[in-house]
C-alpha atoms as a PDB file:
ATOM      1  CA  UNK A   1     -76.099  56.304 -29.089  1.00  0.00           C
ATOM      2  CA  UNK A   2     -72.944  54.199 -28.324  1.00  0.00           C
ATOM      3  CA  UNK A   3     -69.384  55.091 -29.682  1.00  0.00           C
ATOM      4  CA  UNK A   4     -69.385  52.682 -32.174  1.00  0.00           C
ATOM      5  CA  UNK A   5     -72.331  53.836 -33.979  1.00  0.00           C
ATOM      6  CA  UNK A   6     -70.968  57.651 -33.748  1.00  0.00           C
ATOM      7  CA  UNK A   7     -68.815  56.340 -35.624  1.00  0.00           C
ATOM      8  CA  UNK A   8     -70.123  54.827 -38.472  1.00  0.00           C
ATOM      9  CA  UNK A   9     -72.576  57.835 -38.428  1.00  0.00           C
ATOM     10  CA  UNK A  10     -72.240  60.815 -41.132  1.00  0.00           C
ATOM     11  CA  UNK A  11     -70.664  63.963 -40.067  1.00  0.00           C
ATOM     12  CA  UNK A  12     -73.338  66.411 -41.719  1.00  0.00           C
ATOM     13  CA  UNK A  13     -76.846  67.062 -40.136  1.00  0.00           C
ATOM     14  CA  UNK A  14     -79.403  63.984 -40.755  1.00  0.00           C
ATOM     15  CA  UNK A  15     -82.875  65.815 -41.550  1.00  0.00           C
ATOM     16  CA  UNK A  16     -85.593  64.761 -38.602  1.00  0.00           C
ATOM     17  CA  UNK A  17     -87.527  62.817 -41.573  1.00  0.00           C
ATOM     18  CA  UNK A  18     -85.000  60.692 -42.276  1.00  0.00           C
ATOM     19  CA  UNK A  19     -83.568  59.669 -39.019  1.00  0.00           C
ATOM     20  CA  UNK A  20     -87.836  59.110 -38.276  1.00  0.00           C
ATOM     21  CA  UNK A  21     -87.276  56.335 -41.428  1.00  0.00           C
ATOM     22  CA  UNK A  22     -84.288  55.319 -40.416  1.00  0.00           C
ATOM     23  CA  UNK A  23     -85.418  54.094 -36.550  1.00  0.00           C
ATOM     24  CA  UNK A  24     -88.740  53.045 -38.235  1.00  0.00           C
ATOM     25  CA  UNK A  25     -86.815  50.441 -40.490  1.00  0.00           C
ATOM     26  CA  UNK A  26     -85.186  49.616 -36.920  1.00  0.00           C
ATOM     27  CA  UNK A  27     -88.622  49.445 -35.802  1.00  0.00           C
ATOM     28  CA  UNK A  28     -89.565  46.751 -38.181  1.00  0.00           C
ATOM     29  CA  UNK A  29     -86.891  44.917 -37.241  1.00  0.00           C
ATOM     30  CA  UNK A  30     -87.390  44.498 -34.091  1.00  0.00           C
ATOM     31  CA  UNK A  31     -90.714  43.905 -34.696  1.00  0.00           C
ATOM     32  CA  UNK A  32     -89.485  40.719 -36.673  1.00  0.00           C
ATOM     33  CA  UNK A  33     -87.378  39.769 -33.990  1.00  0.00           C
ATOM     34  CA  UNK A  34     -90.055  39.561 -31.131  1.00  0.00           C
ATOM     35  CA  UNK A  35     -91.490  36.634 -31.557  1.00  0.00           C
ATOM     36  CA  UNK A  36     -88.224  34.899 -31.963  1.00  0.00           C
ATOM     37  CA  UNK A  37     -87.696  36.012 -28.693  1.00  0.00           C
ATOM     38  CA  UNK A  38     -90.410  34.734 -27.563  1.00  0.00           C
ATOM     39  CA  UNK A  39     -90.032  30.898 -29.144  1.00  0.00           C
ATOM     40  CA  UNK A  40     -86.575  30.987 -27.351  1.00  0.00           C
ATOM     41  CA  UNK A  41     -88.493  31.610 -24.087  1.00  0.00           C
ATOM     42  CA  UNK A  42     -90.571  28.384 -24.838  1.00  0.00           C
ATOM     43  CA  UNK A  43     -93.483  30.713 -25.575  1.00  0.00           C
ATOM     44  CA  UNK A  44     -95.185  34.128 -24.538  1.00  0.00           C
ATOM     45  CA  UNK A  45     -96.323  34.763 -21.625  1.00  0.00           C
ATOM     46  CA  UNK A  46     -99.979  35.363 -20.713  1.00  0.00           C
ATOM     47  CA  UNK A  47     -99.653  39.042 -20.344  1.00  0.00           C
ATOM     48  CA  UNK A  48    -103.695  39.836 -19.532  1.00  0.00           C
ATOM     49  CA  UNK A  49    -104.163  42.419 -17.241  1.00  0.00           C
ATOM     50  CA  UNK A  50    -100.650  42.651 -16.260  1.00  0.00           C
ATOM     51  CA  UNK A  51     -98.009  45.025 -14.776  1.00  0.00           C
ATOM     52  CA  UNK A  52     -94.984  45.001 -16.814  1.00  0.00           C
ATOM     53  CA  UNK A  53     -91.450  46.677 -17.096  1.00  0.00           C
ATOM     54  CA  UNK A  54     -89.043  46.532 -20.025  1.00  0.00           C
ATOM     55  CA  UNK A  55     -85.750  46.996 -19.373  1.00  0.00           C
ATOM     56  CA  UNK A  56     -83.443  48.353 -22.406  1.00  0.00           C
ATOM     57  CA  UNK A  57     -86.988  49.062 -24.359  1.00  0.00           C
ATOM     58  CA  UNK A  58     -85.338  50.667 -26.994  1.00  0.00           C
ATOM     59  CA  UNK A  59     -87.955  51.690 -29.892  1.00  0.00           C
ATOM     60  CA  UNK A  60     -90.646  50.388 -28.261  1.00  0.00           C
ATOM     61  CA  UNK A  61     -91.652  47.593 -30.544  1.00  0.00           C
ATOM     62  CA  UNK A  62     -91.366  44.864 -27.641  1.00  0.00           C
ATOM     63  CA  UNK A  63     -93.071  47.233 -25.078  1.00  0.00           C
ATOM     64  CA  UNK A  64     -96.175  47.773 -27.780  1.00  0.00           C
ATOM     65  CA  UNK A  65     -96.588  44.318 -28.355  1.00  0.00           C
ATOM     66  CA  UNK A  66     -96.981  43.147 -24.413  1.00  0.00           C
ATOM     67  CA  UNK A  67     -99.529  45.885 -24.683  1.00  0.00           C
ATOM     68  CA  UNK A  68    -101.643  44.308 -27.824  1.00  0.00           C
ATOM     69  CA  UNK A  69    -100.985  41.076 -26.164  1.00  0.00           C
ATOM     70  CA  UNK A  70    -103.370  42.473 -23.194  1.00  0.00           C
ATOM     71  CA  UNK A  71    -101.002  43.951 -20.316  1.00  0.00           C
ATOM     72  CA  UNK A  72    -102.748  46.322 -18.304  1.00  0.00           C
ATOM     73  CA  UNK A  73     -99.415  48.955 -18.084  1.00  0.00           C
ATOM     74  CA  UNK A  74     -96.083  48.151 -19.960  1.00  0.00           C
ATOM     75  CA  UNK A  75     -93.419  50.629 -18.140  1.00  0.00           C
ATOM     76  CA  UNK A  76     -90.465  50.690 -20.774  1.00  0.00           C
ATOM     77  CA  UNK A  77     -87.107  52.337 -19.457  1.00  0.00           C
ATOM     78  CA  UNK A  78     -83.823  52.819 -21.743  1.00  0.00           C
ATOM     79  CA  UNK A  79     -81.555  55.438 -21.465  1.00  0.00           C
ATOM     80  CA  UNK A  80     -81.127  56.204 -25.428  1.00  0.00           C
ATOM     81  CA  UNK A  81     -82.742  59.566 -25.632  1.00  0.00           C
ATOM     82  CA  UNK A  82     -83.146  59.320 -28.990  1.00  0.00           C
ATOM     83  CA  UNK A  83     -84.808  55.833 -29.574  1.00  0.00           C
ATOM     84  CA  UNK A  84     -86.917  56.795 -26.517  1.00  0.00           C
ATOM     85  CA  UNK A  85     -88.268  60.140 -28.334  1.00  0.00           C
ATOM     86  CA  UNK A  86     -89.034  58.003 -31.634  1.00  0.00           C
ATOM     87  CA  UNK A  87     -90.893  55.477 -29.465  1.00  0.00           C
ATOM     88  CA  UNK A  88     -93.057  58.132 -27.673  1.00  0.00           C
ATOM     89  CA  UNK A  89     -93.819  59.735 -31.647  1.00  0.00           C
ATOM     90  CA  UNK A  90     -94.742  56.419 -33.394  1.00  0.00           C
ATOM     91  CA  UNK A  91     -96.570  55.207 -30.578  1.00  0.00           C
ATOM     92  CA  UNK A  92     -98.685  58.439 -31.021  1.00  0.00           C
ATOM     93  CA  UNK A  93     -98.565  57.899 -34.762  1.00  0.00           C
ATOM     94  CA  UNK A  94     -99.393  54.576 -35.080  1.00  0.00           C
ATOM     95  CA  UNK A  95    -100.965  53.131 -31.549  1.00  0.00           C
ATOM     96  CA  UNK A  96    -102.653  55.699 -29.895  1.00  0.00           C
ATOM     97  CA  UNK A  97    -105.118  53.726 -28.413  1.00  0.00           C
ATOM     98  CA  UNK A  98    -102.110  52.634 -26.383  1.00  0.00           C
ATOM     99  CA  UNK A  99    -101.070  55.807 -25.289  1.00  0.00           C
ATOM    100  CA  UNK A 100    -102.377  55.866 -21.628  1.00  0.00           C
ATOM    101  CA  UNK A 101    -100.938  52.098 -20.864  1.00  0.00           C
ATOM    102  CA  UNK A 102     -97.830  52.420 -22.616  1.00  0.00           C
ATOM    103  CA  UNK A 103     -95.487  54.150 -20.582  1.00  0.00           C
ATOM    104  CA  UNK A 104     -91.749  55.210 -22.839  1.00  0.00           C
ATOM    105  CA  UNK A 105     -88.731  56.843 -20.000  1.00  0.00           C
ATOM    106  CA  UNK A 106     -85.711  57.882 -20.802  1.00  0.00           C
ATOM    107  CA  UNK A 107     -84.773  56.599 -17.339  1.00  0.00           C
ATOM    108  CA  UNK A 108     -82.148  54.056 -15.401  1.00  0.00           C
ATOM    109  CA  UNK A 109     -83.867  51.490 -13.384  1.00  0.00           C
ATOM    110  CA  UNK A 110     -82.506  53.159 -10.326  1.00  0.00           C
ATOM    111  CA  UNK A 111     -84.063  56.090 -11.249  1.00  0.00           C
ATOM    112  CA  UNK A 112     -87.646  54.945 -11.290  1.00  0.00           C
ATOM    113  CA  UNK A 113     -89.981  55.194  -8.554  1.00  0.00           C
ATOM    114  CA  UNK A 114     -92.520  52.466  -9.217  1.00  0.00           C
ATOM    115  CA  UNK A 115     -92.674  48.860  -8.582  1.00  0.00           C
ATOM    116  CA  UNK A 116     -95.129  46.278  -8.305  1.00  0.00           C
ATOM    117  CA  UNK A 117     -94.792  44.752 -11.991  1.00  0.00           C
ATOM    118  CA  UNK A 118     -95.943  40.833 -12.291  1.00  0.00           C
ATOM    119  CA  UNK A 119     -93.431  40.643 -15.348  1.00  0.00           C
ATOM    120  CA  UNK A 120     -90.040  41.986 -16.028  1.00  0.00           C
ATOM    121  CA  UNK A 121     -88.677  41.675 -19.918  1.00  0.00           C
ATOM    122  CA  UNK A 122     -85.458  42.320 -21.404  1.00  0.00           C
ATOM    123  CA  UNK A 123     -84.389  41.594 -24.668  1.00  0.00           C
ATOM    124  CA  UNK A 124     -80.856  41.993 -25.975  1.00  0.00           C
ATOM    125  CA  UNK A 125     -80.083  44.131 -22.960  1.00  0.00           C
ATOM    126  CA  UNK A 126     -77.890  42.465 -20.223  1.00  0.00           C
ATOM    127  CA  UNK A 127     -74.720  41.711 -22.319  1.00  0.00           C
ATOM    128  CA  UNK A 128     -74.267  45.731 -22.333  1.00  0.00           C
ATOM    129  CA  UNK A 129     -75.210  46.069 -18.586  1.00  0.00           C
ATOM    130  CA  UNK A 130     -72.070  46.750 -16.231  1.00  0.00           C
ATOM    131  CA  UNK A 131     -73.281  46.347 -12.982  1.00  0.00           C
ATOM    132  CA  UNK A 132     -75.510  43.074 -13.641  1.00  0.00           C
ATOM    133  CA  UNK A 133     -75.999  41.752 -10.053  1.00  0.00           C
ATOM    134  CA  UNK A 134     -77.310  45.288  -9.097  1.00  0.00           C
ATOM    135  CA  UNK A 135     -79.241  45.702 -12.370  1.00  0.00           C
ATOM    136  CA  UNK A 136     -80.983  42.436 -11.309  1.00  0.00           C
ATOM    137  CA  UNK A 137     -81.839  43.613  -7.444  1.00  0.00           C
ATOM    138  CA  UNK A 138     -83.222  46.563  -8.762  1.00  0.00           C
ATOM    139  CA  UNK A 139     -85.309  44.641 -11.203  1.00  0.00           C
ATOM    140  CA  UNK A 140     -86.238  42.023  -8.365  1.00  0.00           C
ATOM    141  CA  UNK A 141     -86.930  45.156  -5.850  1.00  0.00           C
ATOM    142  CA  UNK A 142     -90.014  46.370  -8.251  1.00  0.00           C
ATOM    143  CA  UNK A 143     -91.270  42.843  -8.773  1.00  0.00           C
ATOM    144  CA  UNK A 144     -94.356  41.215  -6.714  1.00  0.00           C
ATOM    145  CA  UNK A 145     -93.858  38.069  -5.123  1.00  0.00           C
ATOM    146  CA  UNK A 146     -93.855  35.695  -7.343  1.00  0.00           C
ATOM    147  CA  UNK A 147     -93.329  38.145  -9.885  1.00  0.00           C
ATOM    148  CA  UNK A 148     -90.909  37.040 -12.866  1.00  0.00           C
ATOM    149  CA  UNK A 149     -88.324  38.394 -15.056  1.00  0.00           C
ATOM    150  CA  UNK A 150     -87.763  37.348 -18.837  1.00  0.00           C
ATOM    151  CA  UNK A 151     -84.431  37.479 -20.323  1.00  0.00           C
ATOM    152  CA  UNK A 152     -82.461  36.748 -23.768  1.00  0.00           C
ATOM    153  CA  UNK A 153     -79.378  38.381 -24.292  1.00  0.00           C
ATOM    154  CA  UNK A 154     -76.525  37.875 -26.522  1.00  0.00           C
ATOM    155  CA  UNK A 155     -73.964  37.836 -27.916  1.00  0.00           C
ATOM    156  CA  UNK A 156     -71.785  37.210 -24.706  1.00  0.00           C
ATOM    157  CA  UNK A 157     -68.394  38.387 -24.712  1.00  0.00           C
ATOM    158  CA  UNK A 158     -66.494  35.903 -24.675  1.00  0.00           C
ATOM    159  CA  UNK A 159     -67.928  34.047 -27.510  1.00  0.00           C
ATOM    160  CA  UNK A 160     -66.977  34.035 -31.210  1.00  0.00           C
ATOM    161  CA  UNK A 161     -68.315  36.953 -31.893  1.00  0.00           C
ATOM    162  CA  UNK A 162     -68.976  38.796 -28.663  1.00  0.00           C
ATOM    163  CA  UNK A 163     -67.839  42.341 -29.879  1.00  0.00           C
ATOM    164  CA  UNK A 164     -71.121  42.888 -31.277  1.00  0.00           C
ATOM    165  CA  UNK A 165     -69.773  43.893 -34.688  1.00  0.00           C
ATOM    166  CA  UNK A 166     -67.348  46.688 -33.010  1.00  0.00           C
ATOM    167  CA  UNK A 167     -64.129  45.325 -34.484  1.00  0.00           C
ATOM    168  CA  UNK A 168     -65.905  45.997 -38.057  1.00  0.00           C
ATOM    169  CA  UNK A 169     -66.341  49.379 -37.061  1.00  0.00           C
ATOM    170  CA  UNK A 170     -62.753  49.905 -35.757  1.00  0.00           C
ATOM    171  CA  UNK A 171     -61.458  47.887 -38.866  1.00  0.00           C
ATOM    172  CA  UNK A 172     -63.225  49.739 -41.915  1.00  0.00           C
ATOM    173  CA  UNK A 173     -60.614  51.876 -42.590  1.00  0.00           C
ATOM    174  CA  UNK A 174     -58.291  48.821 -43.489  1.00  0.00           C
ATOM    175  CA  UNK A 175     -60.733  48.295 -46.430  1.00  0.00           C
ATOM    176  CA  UNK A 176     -60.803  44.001 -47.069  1.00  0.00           C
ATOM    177  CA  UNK A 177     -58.047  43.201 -44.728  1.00  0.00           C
ATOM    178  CA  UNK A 178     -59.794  44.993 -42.247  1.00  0.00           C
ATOM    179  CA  UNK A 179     -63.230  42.950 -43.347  1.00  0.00           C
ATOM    180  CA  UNK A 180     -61.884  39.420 -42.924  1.00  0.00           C
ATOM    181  CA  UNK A 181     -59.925  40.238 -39.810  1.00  0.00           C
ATOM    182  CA  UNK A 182     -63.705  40.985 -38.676  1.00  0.00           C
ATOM    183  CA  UNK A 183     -64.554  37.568 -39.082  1.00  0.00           C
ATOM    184  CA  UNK A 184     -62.073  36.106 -37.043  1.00  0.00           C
ATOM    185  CA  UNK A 185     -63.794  34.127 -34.307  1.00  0.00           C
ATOM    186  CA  UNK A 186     -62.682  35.293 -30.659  1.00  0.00           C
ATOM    187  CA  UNK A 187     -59.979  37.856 -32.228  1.00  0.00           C
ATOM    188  CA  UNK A 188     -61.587  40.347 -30.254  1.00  0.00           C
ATOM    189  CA  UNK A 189     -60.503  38.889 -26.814  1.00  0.00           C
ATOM    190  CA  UNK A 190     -56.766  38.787 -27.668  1.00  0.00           C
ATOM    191  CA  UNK A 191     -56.619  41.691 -29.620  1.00  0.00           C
ATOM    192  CA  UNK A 192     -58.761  44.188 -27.715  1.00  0.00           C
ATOM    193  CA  UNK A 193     -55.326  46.337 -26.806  1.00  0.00           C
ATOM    194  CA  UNK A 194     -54.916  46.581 -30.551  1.00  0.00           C
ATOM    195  CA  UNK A 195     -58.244  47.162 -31.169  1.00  0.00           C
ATOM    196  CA  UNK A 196     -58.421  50.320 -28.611  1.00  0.00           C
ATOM    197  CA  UNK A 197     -55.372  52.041 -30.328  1.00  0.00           C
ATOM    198  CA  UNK A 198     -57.230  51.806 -33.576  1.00  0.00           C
ATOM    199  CA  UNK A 199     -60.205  52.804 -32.452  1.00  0.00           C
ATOM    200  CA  UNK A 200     -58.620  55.823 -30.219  1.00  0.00           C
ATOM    201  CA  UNK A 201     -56.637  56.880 -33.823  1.00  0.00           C
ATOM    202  CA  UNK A 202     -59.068  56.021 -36.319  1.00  0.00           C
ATOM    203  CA  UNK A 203     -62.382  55.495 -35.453  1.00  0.00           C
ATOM    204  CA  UNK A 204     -62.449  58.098 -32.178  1.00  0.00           C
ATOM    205  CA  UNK A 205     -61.826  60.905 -34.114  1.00  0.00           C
ATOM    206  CA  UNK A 206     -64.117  64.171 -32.618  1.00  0.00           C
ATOM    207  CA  UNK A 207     -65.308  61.754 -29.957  1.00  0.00           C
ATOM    208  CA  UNK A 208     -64.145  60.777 -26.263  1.00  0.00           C
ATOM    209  CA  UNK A 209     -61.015  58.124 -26.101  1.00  0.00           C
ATOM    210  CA  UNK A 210     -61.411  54.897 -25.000  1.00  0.00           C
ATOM    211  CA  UNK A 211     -59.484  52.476 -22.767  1.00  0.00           C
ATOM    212  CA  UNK A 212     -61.627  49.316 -22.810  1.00  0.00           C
ATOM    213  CA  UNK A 213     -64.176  47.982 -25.175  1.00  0.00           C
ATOM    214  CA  UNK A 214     -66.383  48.461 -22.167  1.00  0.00           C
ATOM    215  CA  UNK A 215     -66.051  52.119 -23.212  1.00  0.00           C
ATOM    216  CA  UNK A 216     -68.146  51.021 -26.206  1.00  0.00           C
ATOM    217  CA  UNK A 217     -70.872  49.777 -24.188  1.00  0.00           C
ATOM    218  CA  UNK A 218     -69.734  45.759 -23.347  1.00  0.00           C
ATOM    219  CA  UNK A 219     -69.642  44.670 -20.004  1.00  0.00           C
ATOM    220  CA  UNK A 220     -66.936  41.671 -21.056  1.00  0.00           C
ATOM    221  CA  UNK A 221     -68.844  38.726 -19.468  1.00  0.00           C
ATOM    222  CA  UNK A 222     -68.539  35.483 -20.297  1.00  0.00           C
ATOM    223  CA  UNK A 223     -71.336  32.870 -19.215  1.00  0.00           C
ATOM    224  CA  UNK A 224     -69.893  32.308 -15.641  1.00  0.00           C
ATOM    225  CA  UNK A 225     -69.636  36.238 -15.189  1.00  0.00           C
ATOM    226  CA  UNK A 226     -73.727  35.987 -15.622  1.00  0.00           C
ATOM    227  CA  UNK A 227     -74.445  32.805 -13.862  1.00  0.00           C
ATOM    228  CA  UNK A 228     -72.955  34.187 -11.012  1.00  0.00           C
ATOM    229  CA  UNK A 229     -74.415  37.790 -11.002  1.00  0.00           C
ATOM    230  CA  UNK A 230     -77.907  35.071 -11.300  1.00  0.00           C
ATOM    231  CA  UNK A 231     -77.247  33.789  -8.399  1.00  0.00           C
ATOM    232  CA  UNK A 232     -76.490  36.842  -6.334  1.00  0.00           C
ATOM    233  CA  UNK A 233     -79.662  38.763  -7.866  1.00  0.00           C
ATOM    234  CA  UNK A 234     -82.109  37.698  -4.822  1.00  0.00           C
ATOM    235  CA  UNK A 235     -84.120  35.682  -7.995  1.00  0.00           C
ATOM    236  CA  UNK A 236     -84.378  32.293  -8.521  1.00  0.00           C
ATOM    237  CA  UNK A 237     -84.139  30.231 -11.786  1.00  0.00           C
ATOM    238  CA  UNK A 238     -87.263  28.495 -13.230  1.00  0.00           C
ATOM    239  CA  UNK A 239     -85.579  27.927 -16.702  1.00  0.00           C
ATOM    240  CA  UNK A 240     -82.450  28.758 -18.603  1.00  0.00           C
ATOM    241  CA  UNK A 241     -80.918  27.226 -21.625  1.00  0.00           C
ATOM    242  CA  UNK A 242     -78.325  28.816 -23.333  1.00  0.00           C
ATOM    243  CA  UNK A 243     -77.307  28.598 -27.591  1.00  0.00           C
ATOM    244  CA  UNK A 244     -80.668  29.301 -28.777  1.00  0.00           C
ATOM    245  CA  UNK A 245     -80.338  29.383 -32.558  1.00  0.00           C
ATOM    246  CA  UNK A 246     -80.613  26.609 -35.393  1.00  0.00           C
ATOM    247  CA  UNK A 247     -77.419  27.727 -37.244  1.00  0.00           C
ATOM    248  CA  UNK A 248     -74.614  25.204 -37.531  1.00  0.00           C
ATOM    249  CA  UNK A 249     -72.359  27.578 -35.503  1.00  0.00           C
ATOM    250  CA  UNK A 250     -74.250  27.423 -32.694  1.00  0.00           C
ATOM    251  CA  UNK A 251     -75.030  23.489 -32.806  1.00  0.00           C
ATOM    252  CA  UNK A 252     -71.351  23.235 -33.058  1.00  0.00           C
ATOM    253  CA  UNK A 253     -71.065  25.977 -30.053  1.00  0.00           C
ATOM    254  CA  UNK A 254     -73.609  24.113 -28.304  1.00  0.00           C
ATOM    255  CA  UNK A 255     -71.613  20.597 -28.626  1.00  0.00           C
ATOM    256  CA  UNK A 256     -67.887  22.463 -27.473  1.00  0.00           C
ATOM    257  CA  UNK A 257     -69.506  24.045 -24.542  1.00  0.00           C
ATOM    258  CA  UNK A 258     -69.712  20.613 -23.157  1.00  0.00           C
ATOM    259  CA  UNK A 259     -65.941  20.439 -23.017  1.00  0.00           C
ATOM    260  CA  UNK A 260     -64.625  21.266 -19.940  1.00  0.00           C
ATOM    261  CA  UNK A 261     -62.663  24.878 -20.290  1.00  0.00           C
ATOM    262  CA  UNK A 262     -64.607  25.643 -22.824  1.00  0.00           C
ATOM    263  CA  UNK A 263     -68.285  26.405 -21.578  1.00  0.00           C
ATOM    264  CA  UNK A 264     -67.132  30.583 -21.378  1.00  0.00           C
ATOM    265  CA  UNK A 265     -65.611  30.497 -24.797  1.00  0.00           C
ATOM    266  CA  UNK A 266     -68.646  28.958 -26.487  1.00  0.00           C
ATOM    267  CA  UNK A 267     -72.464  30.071 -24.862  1.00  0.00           C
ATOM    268  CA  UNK A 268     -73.225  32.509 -27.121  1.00  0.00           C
ATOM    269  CA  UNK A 269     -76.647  33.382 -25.675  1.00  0.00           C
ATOM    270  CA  UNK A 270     -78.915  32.857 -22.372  1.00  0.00           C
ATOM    271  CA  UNK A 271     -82.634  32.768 -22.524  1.00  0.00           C
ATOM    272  CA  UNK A 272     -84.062  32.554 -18.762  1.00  0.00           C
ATOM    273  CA  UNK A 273     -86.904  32.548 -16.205  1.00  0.00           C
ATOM    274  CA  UNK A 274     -86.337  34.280 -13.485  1.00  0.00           C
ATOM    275  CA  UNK A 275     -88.895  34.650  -9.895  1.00  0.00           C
ATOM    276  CA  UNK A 276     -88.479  36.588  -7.426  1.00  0.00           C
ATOM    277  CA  UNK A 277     -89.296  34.249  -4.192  1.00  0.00           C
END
């Protein structure tokens, strides 16, 4: 669990039933959210018979749906203890016939042993990875030739709202000032000093201090940062197109990012294809 949601979590014991609802309502979500994914990908994959590792699997709902789709093993790493034990429980609850090709570690990538995969997936993963270009060798290292990776990630940092909702977090205890300030576009990138003090006063009470909003689990990339961790990976690019969304702030995102200076500031998401040569 990252610092920010210790802290918007209650301080008493949360029975095992109800943190079982809670991650299924998660679950759901990201159930919802799949083939989304997918469309921004221009499509799924034909997954029959296939290899495949998830990186960041969280839940599991991604991992169990490559295995519906027809994959022969879907390896899923994250290193979330807990939304790796409810993944292991519902996929025993609810998809058992899935058991023996659905494989749930609580695991880095460095850690695991296997490779040959034909397909590598990640799905709002990278933006909270901090050593990308290694990340990506290690994925590339445990693909086949020819093997490819599948990637969406966002929001990047350095976009509007890149802080992935931390600042609301930090801010709650200034009630509705503290609620608009969270709307601010890009306040997080020249308030972040500000934003540590209140955290490390309000917010990190009972937990560990922070000195970065990395702390919280951002790795602070804008779109060059990623582009260039890309092209160091040891993958090539068959696609990537960035501001994936049909809401008016990311049209209007999608139009600045044009302007020179302002390409960092205003990709708000990557979608890619990646091979490994």
């Amino acid at each position: 669990m990252l610092l920010a949601e210790v802290a918007m979590a209650p301080s008493f014991p949360i029975p095992r039933a109800a943190t079982y609802e809670r991650d299924l309502a998660c679950f759901r979500r990201a159930e919802r959210e799949v083939q989304e994914f997918w469309r921004r990908l221009g499509g799924r994959p034909d997954f029959t018979g296939a290899r495949v590792l998830e990186l960041g699997c969280g839940r599991g709902a991604l991992a169990i749906e490559i295995a519906r789709a027809g994959a022969a093993k879907v390896m899923g790493l994250d290193v979330n203890a807990g939304r790796i034990r409810f993944a292991r429980e519902h996929l025993l609850r609810e998809r058992p016939e899935l058991e023996g090709r659905v494989d749930l570690r609580c695991q880095r990538i460095e850690e695991c042993e296997e490779g040959g995969f034909h397909v590598a997936v990640t799905k709002d993963t990278l933006e909270h990875v901090m050593n990308l270009e290694g990340t990506l060798r290690e994925i590339a290292r445990r693909l086949l030739p020819r093997g490819r990776l599948y990637a969406g990630f966002g929001p990047l940092y350095t976009s509007p709202y890149g802080d992935h909702d931390r600042r609301r977090v930090i801010l709650a205890p200034w009630g509705a000032a503290g609620r608009v300030l969270a709307r601010v576009p890009w306040l997080h990138l020249a308030l972040e000093p500000v934003l540590v003090r209140l955290h490390n006063r309000e917010g990190g009470s009972g937990g560990p201090m922070i000195a970065s909003l990395r702390d919280l689990g951002l790795n602070k990339l804008g779109f060059s940062g990623y582009l260039a961790a890309l092209e160091a990976s040891g993958l090539g690019v068959v696609k990537l197109e960035t501001n994936r969304s049909w809401r008016r702030l990311s049209r209007l995102l999608a139009a600045l990012s044009r302007v020179p200076g302002l390409r960092d500031y205003c990709v708000h998401n990557v979608y890619c294809v990646l091979e490994r040569s």
